[in-house]
Protein backbone atom coordinates (compact mmCIF):
# COMPACT_ATOMS: atom_id res chain seq x y z
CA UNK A 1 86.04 65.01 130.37
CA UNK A 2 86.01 64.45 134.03
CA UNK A 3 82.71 63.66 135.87
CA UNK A 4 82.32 63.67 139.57
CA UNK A 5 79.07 62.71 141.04
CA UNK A 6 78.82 63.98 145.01
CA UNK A 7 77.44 62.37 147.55
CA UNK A 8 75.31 65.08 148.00
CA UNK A 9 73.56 64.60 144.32
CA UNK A 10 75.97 67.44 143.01
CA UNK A 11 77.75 66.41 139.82
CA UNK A 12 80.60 68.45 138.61
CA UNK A 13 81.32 67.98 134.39
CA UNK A 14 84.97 69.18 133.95
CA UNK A 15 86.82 69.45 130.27
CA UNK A 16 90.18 68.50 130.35
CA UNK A 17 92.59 70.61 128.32
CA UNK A 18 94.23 68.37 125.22
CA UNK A 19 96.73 69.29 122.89
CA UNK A 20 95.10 70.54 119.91
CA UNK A 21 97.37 70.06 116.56
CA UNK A 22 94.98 73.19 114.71
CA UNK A 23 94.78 75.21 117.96
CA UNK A 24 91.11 75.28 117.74
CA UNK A 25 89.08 75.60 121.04
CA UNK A 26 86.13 74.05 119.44
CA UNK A 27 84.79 71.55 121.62
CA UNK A 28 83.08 68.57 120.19
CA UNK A 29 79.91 68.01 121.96
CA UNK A 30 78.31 65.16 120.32
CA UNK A 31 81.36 63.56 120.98
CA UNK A 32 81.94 64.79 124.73
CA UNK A 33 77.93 63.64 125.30
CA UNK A 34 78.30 60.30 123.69
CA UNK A 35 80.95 59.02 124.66
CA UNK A 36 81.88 60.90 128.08
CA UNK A 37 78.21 62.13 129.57
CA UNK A 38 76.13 59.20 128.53
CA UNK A 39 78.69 56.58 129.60
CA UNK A 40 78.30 57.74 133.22
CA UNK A 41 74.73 57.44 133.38
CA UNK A 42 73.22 61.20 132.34
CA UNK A 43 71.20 61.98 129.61
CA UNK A 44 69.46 65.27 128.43
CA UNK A 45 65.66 64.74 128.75
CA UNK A 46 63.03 67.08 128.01
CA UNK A 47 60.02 66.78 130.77
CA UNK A 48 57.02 68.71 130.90
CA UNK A 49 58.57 71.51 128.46
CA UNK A 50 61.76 72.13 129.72
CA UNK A 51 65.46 70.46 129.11
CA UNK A 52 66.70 68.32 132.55
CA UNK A 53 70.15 66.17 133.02
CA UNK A 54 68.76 62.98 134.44
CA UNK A 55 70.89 60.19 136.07
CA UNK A 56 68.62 56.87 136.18
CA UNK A 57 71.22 55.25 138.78
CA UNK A 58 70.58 57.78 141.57
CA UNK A 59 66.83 58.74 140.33
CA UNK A 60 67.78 62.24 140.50
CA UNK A 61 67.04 65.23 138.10
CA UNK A 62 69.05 68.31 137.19
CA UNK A 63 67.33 71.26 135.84
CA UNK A 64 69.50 72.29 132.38
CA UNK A 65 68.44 76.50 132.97
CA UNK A 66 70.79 79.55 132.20
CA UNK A 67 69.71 82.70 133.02
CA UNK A 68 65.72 82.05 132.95
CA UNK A 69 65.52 80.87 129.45
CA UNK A 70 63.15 78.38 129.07
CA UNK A 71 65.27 75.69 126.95
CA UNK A 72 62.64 74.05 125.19
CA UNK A 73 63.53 76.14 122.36
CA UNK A 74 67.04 75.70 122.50
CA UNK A 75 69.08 72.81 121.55
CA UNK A 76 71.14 71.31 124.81
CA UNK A 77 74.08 70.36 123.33
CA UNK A 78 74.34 73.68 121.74
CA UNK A 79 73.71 75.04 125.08
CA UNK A 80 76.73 72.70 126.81
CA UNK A 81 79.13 73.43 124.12
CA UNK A 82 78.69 77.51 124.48
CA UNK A 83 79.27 76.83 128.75
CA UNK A 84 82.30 74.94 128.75
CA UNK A 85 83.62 77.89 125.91
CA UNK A 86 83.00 80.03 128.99
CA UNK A 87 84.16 78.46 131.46
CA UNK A 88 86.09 74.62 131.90
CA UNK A 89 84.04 73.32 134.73
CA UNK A 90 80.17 72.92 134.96
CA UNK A 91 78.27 72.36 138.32
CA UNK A 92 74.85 70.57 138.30
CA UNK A 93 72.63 70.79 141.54
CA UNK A 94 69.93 68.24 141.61
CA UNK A 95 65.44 68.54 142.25
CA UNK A 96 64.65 66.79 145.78
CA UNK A 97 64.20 63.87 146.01
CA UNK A 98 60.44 64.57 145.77
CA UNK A 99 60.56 66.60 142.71
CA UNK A 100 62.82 64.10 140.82
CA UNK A 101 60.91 61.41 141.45
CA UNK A 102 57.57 63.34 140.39
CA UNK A 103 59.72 64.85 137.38
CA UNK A 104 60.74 60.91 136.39
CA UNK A 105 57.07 59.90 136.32
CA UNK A 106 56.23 62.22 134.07
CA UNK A 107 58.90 61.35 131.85
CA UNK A 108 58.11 57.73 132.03
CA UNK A 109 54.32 58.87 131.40
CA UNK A 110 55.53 61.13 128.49
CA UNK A 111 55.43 64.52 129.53
């Protein structure tokens, strides 16, 4: 996976095509998460009800939303692995810096 974090607060998450020996498109998320998401610094939080991509080096939030579905319900990685089945590249567009830093206190005070 390729991850690009903008100066801008945009981060792009990109799958790479691989050779696949069973020509199965089945992406493993756990292990694209793990190893790849959480190595640069994001992690899936839930805050105040709904599912955000928080990156604790910049202090910015990324709201995790499709379509107006509250995610609560819904489990993320589920949610990633259906996106990049749609489409290869992923675009996340982050709170201000306001809202982040409001969202990341009420993580912290366990919201």
């Amino acid at each position: 996976m390729v991850i690009k974090k903008f100066k801008n607060g945009k981060i792009k998450l990109q799958i790479e095509p691989k050779f696949d020996y069973n020509n199965s498109n089945e992406i493993d998320i756990d292990e694209v998460y793990h190893r790849d998401i959480t190595m640069s610094d994001l992690y899936i939080n839930q805050i105040n009800g709904y599912q955000y991509v928080v990156d604790f080096n910049t202090q910015l939030v990324y709201p995790l939303i499709s379509e107006g579905y509250h995610l609560s319900y819904y489990n993320p990685l589920v949610f990633l692995r259906n996106e990049f089945t749609k489409k290869a590249t992923l675009y996340f567009y982050p709170e201000s810096k306001k809202q982040s830093k409001s969202l990341l206190e009420d993580l912290d005070n366990g919201y």
